[in-house]
C-alpha atoms as a PDB file:
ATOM      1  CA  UNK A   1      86.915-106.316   8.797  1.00  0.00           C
ATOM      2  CA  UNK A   2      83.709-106.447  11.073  1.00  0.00           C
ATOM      3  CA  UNK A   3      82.102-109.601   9.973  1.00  0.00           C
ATOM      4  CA  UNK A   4      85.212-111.291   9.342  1.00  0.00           C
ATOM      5  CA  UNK A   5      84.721-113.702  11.933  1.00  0.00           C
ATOM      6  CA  UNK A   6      81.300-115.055  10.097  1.00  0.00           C
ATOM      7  CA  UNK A   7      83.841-117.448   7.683  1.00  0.00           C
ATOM      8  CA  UNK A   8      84.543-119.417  10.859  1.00  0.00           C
ATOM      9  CA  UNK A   9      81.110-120.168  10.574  1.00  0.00           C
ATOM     10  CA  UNK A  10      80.435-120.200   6.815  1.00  0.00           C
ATOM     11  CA  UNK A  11      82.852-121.798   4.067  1.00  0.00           C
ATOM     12  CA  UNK A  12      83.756-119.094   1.588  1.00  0.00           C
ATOM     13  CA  UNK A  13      83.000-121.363  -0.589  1.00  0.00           C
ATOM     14  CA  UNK A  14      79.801-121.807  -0.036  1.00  0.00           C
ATOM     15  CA  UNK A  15      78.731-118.082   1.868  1.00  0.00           C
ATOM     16  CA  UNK A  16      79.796-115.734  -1.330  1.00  0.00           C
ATOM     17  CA  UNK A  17      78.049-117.574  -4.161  1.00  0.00           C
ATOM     18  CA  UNK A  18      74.652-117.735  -2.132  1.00  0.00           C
ATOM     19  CA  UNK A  19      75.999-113.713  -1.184  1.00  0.00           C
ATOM     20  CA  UNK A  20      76.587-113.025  -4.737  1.00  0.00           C
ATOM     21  CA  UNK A  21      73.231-115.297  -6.089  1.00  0.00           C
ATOM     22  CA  UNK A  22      71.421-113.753  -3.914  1.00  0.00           C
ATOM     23  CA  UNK A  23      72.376-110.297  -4.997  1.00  0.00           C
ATOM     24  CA  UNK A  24      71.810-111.131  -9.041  1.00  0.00           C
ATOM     25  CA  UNK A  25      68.379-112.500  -8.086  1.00  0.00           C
ATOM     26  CA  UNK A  26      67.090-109.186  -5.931  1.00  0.00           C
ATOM     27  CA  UNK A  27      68.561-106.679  -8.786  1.00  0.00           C
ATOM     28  CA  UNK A  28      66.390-108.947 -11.570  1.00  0.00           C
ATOM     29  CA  UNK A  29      63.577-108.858  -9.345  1.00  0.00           C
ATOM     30  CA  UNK A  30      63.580-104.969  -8.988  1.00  0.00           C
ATOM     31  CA  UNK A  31      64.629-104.647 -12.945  1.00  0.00           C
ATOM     32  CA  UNK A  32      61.167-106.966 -13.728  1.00  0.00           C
ATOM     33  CA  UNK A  33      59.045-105.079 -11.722  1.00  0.00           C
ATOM     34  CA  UNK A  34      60.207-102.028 -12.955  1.00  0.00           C
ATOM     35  CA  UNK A  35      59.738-102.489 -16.405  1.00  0.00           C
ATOM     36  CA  UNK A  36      56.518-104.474 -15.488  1.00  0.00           C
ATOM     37  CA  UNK A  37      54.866-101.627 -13.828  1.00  0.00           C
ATOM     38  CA  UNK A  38      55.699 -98.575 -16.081  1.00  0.00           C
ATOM     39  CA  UNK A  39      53.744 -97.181 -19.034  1.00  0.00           C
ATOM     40  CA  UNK A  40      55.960 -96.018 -21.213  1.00  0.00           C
ATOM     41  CA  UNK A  41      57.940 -99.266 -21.206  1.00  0.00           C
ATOM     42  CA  UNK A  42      55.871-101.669 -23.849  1.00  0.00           C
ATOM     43  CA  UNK A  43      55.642 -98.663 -26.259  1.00  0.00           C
ATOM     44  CA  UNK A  44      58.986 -98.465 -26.099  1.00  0.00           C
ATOM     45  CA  UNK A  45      59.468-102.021 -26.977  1.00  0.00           C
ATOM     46  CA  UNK A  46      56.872-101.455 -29.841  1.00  0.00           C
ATOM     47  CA  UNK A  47      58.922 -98.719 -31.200  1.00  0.00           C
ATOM     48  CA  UNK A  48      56.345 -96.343 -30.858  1.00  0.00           C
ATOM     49  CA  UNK A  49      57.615 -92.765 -30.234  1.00  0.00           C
ATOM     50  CA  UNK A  50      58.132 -90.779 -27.042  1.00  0.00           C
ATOM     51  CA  UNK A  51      54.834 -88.884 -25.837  1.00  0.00           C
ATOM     52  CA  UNK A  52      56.289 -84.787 -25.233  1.00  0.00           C
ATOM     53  CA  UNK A  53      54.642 -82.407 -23.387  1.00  0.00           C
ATOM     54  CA  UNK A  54      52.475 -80.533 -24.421  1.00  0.00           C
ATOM     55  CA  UNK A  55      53.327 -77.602 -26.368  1.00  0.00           C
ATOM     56  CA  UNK A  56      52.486 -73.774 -25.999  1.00  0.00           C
ATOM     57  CA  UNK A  57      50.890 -72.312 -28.816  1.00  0.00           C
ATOM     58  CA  UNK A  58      51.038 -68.466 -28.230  1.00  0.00           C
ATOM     59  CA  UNK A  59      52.434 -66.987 -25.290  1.00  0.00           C
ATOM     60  CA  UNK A  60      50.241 -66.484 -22.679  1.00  0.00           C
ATOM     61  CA  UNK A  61      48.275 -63.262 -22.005  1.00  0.00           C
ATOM     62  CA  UNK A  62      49.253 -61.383 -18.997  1.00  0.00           C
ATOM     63  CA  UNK A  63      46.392 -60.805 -16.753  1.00  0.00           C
ATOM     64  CA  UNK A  64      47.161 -57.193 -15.777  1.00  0.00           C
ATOM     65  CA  UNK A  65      49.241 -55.134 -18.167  1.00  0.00           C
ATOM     66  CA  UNK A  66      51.816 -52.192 -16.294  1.00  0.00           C
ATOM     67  CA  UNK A  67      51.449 -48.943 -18.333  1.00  0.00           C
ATOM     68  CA  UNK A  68      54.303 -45.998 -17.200  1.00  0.00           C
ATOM     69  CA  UNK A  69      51.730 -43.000 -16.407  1.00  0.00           C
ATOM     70  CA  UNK A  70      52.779 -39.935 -17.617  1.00  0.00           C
ATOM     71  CA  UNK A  71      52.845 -36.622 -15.954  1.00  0.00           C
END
């Protein structure tokens, strides 16, 4: 182990729950500001349903049609 030398220095008691506290309270932090800063998140809450894309009507025309010539 590299850093195994850093429990002379830290208890293991006391080094792995500020480790693992520590970890909990940066993955919370990034959860909350993702679903803080999306769009879509508080009309999912609502129950409101997912916008879809837009949808094609016809197919489109082709701008230049190929015709076989004949001889």
């Amino acid at each position: 182990m590299i850093y195994g030398k850093i429990w002379c220095v830290v208890k293991p008691t006391v080094g792995l729950p500020l480790f693992l506290g520590s970890v909990a309270v940066i993955a919370l932090l990034v959860h909350a500001s993702i679903l803080m800063n999306t769009t879509w998140m508080k009309a999912y809450w609502e129950g409101k349903p997912a916008k879809t894309a837009a949808q094609v009507e016809s197919p489109p025309t082709p701008l230049a049609s190929v015709t076989a010539e004949k001889p």
